[in-house]
C-alpha atoms as a PDB file:
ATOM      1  CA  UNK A   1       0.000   0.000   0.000  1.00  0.00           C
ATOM      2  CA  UNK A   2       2.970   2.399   0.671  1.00  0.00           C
ATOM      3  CA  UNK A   3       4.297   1.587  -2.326  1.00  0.00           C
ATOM      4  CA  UNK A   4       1.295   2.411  -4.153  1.00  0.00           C
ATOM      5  CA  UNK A   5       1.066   5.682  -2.745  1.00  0.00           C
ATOM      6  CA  UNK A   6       4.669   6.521  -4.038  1.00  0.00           C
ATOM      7  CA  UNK A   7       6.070   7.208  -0.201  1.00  0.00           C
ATOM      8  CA  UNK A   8       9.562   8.468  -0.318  1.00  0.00           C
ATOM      9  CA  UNK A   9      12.529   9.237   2.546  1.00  0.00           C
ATOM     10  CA  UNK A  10      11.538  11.911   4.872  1.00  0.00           C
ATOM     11  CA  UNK A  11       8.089  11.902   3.748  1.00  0.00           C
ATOM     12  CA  UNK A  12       4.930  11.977   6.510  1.00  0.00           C
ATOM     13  CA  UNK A  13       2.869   9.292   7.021  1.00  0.00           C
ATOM     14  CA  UNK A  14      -0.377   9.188   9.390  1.00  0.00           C
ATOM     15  CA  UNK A  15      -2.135   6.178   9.722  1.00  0.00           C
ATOM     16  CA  UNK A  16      -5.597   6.609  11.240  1.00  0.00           C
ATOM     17  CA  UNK A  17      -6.990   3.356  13.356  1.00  0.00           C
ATOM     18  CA  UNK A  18      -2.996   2.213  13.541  1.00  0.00           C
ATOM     19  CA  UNK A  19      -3.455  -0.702  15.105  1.00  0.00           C
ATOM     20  CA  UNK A  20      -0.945  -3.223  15.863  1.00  0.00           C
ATOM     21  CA  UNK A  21       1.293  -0.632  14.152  1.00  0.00           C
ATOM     22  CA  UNK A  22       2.330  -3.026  10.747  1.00  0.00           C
ATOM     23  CA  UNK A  23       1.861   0.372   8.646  1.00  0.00           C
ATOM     24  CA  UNK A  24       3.911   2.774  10.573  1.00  0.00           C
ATOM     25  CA  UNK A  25       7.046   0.839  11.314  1.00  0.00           C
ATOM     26  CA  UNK A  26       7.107  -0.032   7.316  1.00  0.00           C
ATOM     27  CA  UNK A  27       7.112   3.669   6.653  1.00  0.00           C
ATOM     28  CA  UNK A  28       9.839   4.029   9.180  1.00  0.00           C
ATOM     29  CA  UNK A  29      11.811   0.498   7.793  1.00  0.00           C
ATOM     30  CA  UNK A  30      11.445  -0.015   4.525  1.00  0.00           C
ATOM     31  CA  UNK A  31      10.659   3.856   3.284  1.00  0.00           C
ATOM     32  CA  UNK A  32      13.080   5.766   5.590  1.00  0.00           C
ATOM     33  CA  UNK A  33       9.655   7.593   5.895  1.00  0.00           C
ATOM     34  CA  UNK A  34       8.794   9.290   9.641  1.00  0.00           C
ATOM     35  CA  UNK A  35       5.108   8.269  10.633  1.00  0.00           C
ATOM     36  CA  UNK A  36       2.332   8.918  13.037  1.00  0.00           C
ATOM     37  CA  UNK A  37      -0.030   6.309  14.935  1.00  0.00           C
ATOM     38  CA  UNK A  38      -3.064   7.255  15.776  1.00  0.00           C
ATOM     39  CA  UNK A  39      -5.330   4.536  17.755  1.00  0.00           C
ATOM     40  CA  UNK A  40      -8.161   4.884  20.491  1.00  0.00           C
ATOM     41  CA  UNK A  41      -7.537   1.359  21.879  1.00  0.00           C
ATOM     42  CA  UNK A  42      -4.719   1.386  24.413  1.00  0.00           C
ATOM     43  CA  UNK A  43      -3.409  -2.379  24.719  1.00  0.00           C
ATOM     44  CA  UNK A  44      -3.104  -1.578  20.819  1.00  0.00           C
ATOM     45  CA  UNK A  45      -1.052   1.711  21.218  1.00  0.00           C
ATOM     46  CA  UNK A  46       0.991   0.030  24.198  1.00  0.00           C
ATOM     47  CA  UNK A  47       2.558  -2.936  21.761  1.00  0.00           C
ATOM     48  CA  UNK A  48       2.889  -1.067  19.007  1.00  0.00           C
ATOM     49  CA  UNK A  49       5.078   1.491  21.098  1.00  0.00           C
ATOM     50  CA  UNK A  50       6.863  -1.839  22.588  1.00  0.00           C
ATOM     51  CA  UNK A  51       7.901  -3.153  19.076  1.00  0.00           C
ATOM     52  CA  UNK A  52       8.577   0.218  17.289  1.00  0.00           C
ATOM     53  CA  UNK A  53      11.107   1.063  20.502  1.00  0.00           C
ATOM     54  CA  UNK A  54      12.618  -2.882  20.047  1.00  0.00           C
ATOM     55  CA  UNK A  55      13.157  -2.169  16.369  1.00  0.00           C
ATOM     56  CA  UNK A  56      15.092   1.120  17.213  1.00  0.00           C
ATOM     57  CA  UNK A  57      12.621   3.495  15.597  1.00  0.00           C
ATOM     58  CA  UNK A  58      11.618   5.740  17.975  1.00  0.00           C
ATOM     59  CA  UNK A  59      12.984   8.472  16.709  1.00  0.00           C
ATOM     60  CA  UNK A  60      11.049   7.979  13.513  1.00  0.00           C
ATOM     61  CA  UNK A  61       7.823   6.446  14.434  1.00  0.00           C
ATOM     62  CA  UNK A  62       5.170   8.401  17.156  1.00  0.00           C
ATOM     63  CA  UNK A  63       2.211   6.286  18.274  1.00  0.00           C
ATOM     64  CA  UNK A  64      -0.564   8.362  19.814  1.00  0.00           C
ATOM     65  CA  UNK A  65      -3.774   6.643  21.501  1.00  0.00           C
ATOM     66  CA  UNK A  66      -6.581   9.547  20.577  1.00  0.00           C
ATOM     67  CA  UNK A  67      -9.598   9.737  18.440  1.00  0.00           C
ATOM     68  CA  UNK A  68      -8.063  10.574  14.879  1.00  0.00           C
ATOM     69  CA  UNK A  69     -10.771  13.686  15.058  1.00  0.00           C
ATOM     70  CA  UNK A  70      -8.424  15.524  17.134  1.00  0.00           C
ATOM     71  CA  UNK A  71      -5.111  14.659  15.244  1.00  0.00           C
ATOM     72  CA  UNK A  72      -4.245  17.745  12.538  1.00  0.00           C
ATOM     73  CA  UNK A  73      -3.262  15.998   9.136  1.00  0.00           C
ATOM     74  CA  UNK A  74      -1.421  19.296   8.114  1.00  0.00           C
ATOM     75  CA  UNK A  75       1.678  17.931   8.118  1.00  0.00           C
ATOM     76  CA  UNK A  76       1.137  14.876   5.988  1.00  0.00           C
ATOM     77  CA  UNK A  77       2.223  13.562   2.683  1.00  0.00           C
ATOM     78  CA  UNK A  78       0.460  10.518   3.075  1.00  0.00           C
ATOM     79  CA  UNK A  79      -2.668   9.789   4.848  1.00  0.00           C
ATOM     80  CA  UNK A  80      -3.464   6.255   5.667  1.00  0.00           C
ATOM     81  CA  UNK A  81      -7.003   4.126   7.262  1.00  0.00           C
ATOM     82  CA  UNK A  82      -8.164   1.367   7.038  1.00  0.00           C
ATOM     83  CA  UNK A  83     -11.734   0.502   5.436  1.00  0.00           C
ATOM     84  CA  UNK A  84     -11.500  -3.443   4.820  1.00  0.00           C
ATOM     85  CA  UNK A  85     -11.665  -3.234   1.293  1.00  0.00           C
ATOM     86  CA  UNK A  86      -9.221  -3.261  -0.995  1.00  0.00           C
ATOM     87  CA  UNK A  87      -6.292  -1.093  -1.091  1.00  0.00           C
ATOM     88  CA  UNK A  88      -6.930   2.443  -2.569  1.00  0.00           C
ATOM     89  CA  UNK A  89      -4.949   5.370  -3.112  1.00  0.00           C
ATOM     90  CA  UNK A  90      -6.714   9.076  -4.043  1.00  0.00           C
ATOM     91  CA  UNK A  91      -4.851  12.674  -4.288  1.00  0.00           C
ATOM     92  CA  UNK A  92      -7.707  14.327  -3.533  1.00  0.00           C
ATOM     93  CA  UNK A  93      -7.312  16.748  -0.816  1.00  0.00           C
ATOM     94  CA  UNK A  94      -9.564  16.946   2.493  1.00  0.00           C
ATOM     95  CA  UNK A  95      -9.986  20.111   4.091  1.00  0.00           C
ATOM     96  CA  UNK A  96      -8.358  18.960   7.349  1.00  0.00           C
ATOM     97  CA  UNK A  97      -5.036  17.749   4.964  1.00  0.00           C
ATOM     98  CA  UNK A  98      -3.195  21.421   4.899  1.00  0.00           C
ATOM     99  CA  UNK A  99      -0.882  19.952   1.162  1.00  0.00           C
ATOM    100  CA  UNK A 100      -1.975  20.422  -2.022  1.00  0.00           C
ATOM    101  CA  UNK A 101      -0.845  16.635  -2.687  1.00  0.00           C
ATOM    102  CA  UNK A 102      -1.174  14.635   0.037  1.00  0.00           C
ATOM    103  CA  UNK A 103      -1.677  10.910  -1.323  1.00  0.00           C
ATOM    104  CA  UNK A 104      -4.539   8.360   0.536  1.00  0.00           C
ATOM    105  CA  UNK A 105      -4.842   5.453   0.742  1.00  0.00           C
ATOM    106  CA  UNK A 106      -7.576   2.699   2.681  1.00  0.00           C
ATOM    107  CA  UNK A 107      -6.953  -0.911   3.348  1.00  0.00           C
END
């Protein structure tokens, strides 16, 4: 899915409903990417923090547990949620996204 949105080094990722984190620490791994977590479900947001410290990417991976509502998307290049369909990527713009080009994409 990264891949398909065209992520590059020292691009932004935010992945809304982040989970168990899988999304995040690829940007941060295989993309040289830096990415945000965002997750309301705390045991989540606790083992994702666990692994992305174990893998030594803390300084490139944030995990946040908060209702993606109140996270600004300003700052991103690519936005990323998850549906449970198949994965989609769109350059449309959102008001919230401040970037004329910030790429989405839903799993």
């Amino acid at each position: 899915m990264l891949s398909l949105a065209s992520l590059k080094p020292n691009e932004r990722v935010v992945d809304l409903g982040s989970g168990d984190g899988r999304i995040v620490i690829a940007a941060a791994k295989s993309f040289g990417a830096s990415a945000l977590g965002v997750d309301v479900r705390g045991a989540l947001v606790k083992e994702c923090r666990r692994r992305v410290r174990e893998m030594g990417l803390s300084g490139r991976v944030k995990v946040l547990r908060r209702n993606f509502r109140d996270v600004s998307l300003r700052k991103a290049d690519v936005i990323s949620r998850s549906s449970g369909g198949s994965p989609t990527v769109s350059c449309h713009s959102p008001r919230r996204a401040g970037r004329r080009r910030t790429r989405f994409t839903s799993t």
